[in-house]
N, C-alpha and C. Protein backbone atom coordinates (compact mmCIF):
# COMPACT_ATOMS: atom_id res chain seq x y z
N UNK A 1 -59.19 40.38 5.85
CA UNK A 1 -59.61 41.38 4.88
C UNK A 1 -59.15 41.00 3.46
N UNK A 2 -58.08 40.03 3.41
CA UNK A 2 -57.49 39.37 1.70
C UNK A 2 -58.49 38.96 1.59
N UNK A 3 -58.90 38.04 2.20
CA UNK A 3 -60.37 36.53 1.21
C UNK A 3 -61.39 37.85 0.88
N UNK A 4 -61.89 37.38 -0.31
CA UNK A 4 -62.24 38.09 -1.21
C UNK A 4 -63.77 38.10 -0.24
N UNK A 5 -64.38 37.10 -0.08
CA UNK A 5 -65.51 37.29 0.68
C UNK A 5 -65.50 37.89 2.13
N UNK A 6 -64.16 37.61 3.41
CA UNK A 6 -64.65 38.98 3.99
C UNK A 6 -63.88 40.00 3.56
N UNK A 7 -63.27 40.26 2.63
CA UNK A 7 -63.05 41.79 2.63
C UNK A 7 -64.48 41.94 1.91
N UNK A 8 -65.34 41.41 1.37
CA UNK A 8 -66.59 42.66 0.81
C UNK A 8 -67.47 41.92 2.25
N UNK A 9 -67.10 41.46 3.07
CA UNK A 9 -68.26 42.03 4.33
C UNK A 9 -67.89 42.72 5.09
N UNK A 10 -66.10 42.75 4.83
CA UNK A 10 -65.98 44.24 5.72
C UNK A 10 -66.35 45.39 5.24
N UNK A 11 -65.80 45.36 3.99
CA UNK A 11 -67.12 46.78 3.48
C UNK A 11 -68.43 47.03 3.86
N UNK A 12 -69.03 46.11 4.25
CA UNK A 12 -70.67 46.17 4.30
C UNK A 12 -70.52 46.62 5.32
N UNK A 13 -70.38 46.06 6.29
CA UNK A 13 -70.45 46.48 7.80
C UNK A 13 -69.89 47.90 7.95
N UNK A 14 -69.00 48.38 7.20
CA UNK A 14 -68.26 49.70 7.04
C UNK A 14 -69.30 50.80 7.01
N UNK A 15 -69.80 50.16 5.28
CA UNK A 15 -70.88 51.43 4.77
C UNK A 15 -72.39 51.19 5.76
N UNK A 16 -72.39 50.22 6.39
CA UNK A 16 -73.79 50.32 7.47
C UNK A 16 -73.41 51.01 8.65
N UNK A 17 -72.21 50.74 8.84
CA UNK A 17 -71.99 51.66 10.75
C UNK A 17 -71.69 53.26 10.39
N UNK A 18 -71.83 53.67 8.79
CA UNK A 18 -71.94 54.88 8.89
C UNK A 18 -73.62 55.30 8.82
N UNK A 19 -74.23 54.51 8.76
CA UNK A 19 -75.63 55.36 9.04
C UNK A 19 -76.71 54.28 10.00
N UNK A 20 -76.21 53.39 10.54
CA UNK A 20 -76.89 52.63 11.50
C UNK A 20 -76.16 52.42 12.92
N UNK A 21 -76.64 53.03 13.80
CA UNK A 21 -76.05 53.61 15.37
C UNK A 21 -75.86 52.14 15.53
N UNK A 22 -76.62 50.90 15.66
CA UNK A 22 -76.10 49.62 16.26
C UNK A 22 -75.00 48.72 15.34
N UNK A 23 -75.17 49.15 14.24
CA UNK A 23 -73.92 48.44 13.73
C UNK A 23 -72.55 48.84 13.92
N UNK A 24 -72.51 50.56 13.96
CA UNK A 24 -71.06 51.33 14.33
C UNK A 24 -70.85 50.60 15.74
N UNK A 25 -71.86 50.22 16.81
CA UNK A 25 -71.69 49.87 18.36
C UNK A 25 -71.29 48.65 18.06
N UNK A 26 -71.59 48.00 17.20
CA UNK A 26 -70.44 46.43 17.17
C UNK A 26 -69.35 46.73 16.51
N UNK A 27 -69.40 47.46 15.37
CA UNK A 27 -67.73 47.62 15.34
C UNK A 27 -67.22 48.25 15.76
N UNK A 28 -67.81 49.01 16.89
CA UNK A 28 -66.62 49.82 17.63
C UNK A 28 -66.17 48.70 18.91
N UNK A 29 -66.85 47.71 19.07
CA UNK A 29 -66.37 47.08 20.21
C UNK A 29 -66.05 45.72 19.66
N UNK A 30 -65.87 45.58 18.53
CA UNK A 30 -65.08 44.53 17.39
C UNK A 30 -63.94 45.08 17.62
N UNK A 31 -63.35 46.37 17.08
CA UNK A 31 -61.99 46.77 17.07
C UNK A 31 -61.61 47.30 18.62
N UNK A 32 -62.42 47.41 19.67
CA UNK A 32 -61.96 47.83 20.74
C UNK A 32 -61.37 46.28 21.53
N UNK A 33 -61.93 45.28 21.09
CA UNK A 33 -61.71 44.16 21.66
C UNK A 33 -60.26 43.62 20.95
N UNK A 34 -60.09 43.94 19.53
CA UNK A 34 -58.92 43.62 18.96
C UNK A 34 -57.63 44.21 19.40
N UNK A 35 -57.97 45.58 19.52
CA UNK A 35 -56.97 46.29 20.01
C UNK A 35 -56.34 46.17 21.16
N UNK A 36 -57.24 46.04 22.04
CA UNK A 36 -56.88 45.64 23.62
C UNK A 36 -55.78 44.41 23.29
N UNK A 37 -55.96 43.02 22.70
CA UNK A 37 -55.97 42.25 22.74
C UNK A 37 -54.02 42.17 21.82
N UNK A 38 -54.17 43.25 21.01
CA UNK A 38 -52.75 43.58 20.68
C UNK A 38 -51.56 44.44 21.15
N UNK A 39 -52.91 45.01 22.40
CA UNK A 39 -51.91 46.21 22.97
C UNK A 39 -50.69 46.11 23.74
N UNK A 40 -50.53 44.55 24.37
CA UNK A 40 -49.18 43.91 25.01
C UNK A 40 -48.04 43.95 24.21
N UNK A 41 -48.47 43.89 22.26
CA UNK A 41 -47.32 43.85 21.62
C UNK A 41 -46.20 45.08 21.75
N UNK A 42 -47.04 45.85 21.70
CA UNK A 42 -46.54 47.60 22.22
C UNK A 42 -45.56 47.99 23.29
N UNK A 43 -46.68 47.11 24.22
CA UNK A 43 -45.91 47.27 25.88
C UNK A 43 -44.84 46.57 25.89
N UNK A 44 -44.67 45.15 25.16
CA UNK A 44 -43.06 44.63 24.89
C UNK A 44 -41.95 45.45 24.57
N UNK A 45 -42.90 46.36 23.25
CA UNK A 45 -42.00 46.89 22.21
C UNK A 45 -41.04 48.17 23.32
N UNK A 46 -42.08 48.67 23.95
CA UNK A 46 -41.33 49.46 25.09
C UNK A 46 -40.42 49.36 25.98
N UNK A 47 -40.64 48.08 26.52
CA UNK A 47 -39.89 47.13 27.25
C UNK A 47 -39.04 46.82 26.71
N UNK A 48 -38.19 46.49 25.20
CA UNK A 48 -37.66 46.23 24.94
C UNK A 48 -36.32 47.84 24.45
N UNK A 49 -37.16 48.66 24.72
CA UNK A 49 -36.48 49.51 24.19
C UNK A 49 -37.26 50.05 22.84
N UNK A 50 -37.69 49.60 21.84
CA UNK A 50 -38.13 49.64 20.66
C UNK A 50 -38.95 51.20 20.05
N UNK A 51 -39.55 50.91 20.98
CA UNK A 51 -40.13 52.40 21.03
C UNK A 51 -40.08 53.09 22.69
N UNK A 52 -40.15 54.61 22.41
CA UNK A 52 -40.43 55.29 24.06
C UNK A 52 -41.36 54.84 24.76
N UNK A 53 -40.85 55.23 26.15
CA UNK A 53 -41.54 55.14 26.83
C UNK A 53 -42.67 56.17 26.85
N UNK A 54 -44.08 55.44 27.47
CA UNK A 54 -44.82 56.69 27.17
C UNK A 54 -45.82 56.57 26.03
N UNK A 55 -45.26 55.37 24.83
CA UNK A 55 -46.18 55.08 23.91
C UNK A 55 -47.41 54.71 24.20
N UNK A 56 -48.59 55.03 23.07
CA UNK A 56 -49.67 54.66 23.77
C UNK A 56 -50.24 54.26 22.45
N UNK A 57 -50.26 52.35 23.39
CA UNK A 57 -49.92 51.56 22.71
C UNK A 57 -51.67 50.98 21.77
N UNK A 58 -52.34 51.53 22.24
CA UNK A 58 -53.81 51.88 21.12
C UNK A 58 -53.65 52.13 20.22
N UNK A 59 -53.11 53.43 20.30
CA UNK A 59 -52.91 54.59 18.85
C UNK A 59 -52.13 53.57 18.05
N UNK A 60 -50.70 53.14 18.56
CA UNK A 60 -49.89 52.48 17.79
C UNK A 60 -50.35 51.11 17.08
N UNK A 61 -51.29 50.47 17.77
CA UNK A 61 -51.45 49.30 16.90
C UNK A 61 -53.01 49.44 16.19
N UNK A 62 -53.45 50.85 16.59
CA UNK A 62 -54.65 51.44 15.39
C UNK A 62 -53.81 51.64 14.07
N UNK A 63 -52.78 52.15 14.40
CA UNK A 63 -51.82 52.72 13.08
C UNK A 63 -51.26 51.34 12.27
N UNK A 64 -51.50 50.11 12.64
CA UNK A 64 -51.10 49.15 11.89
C UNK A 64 -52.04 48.93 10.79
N UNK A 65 -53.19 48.94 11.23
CA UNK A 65 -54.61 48.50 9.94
C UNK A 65 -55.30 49.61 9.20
N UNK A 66 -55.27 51.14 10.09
CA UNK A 66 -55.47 51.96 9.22
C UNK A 66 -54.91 51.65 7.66
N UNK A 67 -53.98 51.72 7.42
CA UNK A 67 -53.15 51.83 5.97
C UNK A 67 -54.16 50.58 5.33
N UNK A 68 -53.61 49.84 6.06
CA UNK A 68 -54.74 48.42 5.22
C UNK A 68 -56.14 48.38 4.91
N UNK A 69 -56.88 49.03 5.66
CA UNK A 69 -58.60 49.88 5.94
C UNK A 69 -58.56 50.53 4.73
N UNK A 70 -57.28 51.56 4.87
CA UNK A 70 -57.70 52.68 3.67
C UNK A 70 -57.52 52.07 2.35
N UNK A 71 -56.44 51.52 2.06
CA UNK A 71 -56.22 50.50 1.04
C UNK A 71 -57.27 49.54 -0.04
N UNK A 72 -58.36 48.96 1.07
CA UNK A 72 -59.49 48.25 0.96
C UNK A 72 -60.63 49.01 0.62
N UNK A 73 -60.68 49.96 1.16
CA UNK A 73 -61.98 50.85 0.90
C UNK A 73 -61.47 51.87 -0.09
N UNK A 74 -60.44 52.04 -0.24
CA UNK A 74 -60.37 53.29 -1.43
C UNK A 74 -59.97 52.84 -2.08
N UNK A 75 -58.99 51.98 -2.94
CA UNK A 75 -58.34 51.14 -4.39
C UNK A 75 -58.74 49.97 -4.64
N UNK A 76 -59.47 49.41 -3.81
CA UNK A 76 -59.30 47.91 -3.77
C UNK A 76 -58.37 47.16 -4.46
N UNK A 77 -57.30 47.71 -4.33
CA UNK A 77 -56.00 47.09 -4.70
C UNK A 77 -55.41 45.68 -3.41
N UNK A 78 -55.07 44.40 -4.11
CA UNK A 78 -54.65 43.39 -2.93
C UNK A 78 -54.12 43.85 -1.15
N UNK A 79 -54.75 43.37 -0.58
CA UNK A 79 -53.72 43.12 0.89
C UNK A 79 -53.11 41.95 0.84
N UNK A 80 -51.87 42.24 -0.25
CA UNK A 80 -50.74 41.40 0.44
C UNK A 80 -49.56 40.97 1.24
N UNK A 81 -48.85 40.31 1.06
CA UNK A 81 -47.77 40.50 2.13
C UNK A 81 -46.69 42.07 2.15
N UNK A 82 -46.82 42.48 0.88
CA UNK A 82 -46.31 43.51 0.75
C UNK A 82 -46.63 44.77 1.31
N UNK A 83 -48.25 44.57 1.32
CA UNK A 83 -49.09 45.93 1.79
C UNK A 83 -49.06 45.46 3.24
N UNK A 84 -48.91 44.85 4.08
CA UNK A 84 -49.08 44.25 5.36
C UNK A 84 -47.46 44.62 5.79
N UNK A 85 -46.13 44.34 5.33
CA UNK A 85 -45.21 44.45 5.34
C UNK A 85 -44.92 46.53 5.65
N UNK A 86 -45.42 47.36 4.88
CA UNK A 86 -44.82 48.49 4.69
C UNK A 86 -46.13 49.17 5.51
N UNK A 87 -47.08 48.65 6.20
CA UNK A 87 -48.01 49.06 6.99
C UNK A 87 -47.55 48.71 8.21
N UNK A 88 -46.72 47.92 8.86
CA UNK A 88 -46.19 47.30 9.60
C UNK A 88 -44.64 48.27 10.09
N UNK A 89 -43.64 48.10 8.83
CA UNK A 89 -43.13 49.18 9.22
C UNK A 89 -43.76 50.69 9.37
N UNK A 90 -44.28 51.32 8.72
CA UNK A 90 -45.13 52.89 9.20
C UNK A 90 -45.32 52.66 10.26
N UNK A 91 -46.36 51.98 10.78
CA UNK A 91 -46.74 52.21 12.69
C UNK A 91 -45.44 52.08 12.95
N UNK A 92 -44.53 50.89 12.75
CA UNK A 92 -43.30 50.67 13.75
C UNK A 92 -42.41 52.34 13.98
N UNK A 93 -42.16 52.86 12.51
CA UNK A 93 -41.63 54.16 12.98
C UNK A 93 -42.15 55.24 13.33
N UNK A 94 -43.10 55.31 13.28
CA UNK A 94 -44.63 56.08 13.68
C UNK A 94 -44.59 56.12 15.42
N UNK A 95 -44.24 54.55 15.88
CA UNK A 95 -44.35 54.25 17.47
C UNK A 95 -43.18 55.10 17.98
N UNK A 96 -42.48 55.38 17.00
CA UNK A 96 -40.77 55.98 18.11
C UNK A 96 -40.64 57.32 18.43
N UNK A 97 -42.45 57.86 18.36
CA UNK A 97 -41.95 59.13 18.76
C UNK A 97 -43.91 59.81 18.78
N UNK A 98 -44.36 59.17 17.36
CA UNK A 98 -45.70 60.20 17.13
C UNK A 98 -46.70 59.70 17.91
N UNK A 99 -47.00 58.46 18.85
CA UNK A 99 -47.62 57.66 19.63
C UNK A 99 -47.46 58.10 21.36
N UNK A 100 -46.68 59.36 21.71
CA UNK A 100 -46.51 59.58 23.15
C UNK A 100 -48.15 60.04 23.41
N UNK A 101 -48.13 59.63 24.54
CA UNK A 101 -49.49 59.41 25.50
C UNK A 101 -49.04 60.95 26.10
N UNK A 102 -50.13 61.94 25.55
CA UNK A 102 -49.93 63.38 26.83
C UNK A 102 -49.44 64.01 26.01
N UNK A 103 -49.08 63.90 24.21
CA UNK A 103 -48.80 64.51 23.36
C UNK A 103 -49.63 65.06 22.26
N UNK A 104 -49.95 66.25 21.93
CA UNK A 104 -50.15 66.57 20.64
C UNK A 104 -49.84 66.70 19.16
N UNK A 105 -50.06 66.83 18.74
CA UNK A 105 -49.43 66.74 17.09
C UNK A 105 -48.32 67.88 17.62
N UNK A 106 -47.43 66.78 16.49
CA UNK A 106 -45.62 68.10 16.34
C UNK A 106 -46.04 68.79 15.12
């Protein structure tokens, strides 16, 4: 999403999957495939103690790129190491409690 060329095709694809049903169906199974694919980091993090048990470890590593998503599409201000850094911590403390699987908002 930094390189200047795909972050403006992630926009595109953004502003098309809000009004074209087959483009939202690839990016919903773009990010369903990513996610899966990060969701072991979670299950470590549990395993390790890091976060509760019980986390659910989707939500938690959705909560990593949100911040960066919103970032891109609303300021277009850089994704740099900095914005990647303090998006990184949020989910991390985010995972130690607001991520229980079978929970509602506190």
């Amino acid at each position: 999403m930094a390189d200047p060329r795909q972050g403006a095709l992630f926009k595109a694809v953004i502003a098309a999957a809000t009004c074209e049903a087959r483009t939202a169906e690839a990016l919903h199974r773009f990010y369903d495939i990513r996610v899966k694919e990060w969701a072991p980091c979670v299950q470590q993090a549990v395993a390790r103690g890091e976060v509760p048990e019980g986390t659910d470890p989707h939500e938690a590593v959705r909560a990593v790129s949100a911040p960066l998503c919103y970032r891109l599409l609303t300021s277009g201000a850089p994704l740099d190491e900095a914005a990647a850094d303090r998006a990184a911590a949020a989910a991390a403390a985010a995972a130690r409690g607001a991520y229980l699987q079978g929970t509602g908002p506190v």
